[in-house]
Protein backbone atom coordinates (compact mmCIF):
# COMPACT_ATOMS: atom_id res chain seq x y z
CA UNK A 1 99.41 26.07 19.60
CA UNK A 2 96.73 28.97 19.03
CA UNK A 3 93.15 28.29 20.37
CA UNK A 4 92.21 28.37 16.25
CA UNK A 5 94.72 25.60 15.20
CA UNK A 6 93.94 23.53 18.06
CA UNK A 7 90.32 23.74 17.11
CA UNK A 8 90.95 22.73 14.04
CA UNK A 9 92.82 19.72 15.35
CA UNK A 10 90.18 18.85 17.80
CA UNK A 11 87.05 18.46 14.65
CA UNK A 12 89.64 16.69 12.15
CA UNK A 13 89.14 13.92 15.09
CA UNK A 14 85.57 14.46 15.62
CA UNK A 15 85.29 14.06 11.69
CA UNK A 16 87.37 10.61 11.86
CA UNK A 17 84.29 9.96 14.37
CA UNK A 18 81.79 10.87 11.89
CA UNK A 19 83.62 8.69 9.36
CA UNK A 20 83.55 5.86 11.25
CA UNK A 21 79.65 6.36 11.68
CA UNK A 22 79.27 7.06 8.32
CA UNK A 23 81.01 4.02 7.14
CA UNK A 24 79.37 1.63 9.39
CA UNK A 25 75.98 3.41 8.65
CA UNK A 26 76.48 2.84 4.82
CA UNK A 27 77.36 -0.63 5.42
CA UNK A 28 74.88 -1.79 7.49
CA UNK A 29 72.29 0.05 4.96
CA UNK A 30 73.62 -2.02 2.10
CA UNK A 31 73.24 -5.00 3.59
CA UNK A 32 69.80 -4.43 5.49
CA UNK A 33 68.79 -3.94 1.14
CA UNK A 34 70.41 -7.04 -0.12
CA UNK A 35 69.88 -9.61 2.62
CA UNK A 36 67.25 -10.44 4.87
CA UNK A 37 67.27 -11.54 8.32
CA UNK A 38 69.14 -14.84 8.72
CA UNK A 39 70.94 -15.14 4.84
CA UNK A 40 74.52 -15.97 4.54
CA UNK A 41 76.68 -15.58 1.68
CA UNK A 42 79.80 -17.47 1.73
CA UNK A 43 82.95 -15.23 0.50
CA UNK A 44 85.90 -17.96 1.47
CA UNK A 45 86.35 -20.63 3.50
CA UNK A 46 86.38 -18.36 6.31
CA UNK A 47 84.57 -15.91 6.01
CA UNK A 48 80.95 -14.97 5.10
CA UNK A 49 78.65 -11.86 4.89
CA UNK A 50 75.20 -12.57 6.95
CA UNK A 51 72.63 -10.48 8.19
CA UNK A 52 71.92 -11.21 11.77
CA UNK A 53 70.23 -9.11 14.58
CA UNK A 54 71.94 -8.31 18.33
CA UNK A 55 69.71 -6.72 20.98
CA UNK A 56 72.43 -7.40 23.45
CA UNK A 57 75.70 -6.36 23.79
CA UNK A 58 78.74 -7.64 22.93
CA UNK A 59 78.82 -11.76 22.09
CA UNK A 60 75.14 -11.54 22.28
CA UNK A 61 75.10 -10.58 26.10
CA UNK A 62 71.81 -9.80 27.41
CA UNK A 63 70.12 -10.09 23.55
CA UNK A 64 67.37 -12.25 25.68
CA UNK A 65 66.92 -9.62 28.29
CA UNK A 66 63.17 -8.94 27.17
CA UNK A 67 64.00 -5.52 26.24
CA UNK A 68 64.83 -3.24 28.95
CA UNK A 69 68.46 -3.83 27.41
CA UNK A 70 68.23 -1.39 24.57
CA UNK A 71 67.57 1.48 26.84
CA UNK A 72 70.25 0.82 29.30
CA UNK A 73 73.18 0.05 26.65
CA UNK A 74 71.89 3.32 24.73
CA UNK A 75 72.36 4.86 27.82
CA UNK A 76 75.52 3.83 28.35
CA UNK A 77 76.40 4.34 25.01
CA UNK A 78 75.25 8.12 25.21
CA UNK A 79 77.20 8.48 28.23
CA UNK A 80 80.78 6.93 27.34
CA UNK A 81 80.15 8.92 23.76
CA UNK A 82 79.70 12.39 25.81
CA UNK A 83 82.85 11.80 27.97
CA UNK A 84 84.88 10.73 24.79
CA UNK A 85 83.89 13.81 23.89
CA UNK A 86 85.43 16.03 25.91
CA UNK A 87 88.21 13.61 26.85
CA UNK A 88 89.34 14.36 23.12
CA UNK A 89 89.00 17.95 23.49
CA UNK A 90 91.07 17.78 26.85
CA UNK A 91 93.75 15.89 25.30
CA UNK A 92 97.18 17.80 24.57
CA UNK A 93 97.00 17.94 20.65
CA UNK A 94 100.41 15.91 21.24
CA UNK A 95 98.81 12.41 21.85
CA UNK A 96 97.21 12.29 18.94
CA UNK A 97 97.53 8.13 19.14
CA UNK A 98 95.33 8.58 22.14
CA UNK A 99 93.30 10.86 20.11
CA UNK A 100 93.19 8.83 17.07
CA UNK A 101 91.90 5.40 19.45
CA UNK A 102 89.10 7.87 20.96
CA UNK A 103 88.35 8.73 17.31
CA UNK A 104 87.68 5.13 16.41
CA UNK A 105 86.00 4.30 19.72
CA UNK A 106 83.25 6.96 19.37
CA UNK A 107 82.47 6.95 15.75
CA UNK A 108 81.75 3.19 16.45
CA UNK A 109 79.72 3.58 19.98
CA UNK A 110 77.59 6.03 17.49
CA UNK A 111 77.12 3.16 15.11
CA UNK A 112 76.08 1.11 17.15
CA UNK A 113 73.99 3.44 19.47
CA UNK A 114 72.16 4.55 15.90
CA UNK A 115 71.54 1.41 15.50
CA UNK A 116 69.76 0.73 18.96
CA UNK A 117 67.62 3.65 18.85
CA UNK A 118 65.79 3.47 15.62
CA UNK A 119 66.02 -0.32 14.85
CA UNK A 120 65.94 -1.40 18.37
CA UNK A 121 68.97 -3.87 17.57
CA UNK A 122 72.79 -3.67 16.16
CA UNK A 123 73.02 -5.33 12.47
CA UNK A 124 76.10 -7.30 12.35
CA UNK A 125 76.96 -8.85 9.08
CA UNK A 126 81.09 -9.87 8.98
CA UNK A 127 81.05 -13.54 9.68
CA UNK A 128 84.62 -15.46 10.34
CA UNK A 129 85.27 -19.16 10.84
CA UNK A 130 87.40 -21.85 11.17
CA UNK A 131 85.83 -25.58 10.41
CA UNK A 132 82.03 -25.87 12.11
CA UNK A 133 83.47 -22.55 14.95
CA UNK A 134 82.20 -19.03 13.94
CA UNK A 135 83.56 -16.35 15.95
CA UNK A 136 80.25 -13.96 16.47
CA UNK A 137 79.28 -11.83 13.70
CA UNK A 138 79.95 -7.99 14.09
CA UNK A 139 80.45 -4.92 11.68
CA UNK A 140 82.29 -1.75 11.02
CA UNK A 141 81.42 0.20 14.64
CA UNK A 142 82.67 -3.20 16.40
CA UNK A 143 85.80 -3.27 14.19
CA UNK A 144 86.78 0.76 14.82
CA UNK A 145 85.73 -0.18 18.54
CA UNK A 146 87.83 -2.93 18.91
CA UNK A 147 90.99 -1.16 16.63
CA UNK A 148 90.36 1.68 19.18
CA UNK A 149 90.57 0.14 21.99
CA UNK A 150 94.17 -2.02 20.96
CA UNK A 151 95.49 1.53 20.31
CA UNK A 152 94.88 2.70 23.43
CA UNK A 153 97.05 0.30 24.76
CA UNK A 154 99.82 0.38 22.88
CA UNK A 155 99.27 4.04 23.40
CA UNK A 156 99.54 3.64 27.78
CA UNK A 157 102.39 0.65 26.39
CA UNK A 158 104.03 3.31 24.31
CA UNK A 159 103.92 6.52 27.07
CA UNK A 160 104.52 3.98 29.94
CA UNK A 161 107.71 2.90 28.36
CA UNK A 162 108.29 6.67 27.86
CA UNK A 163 108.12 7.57 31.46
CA UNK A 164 109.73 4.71 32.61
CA UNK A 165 113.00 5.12 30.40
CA UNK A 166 112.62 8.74 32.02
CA UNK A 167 113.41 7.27 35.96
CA UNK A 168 116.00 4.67 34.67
């Protein structure tokens, strides 16, 4: 593949990044105009749209942490969003699976790291239940996050079965 096509290959996955930021962005927007802090709508019996605040990390962890949290997770986030990064652009444009998971992972690490730095908290707003259990609330970066990181392993699943057929 020329240096040009592969180039081109390499931003159509930085744009899927972008569109998961965008996405999330827009969604979190709409719902920072329409709800305040705390309101629920119910959608089904299982699901409702809130607005509610994390200044933690994922399930809440360290939201209590008095603050020094937000720097250190937007650290963190900055850093695992620069190696994805060039992990994508060091990828062979084969794996584009693995590609496509890193995609999803750092479009929604930029969600949530936008998030951090200018509100100082991640809005989540997708609410799930089942009876009086809610599983915690999260949005569109947590979704392409969490999509991301299942394809990466049925990605190692997929190659591992690959190179394992290949000593058999």
């Amino acid at each position: 593949m020329s240096d040009d096509s592969n180039r081109r290959h390499l931003w159509f996955w930085y744009a899927v990044a972008v569109a998961v930021l965008l996405l999330d962005q827009l969604t979190k927007t709409a719902i920072m105009r329409h709800f305040v802090y705390g309101d629920s709508l119910s959608v089904s019996a299982y699901f409702n749209v809130v607005r509610v605040h994390n200044a933690g990390a994922a399930f809440s962890f360290l939201s209590d942490a008095g603050g020094w949290q937000r720097w250190a997770l937007s650290g963190l986030a900055g850093l695992i969003s620069a190696v994805i990064v060039v992990w994508i652009a060091r990828l062979p444009s084969q794996q584009w699976l693995e590609r496509l998971a890193l995609a999803l992972i750092l479009g929604g690490a930029l969600g949530n790291l936008w998030d951090r730095l200018t509100l100082g908290y991640v809005v989540d707003f997708l609410d799930f239940h089942w009876s009086a259990r809610h599983f915690p609330a999260f949005n569109v970066a947590d979704s392409a996050i969490t999509i991301g990181a299942v394809l990466m392993l049925v990605d190692a699943w997929r190659t591992g079965a690959d190179d394992s057929s290949k000593h058999d």
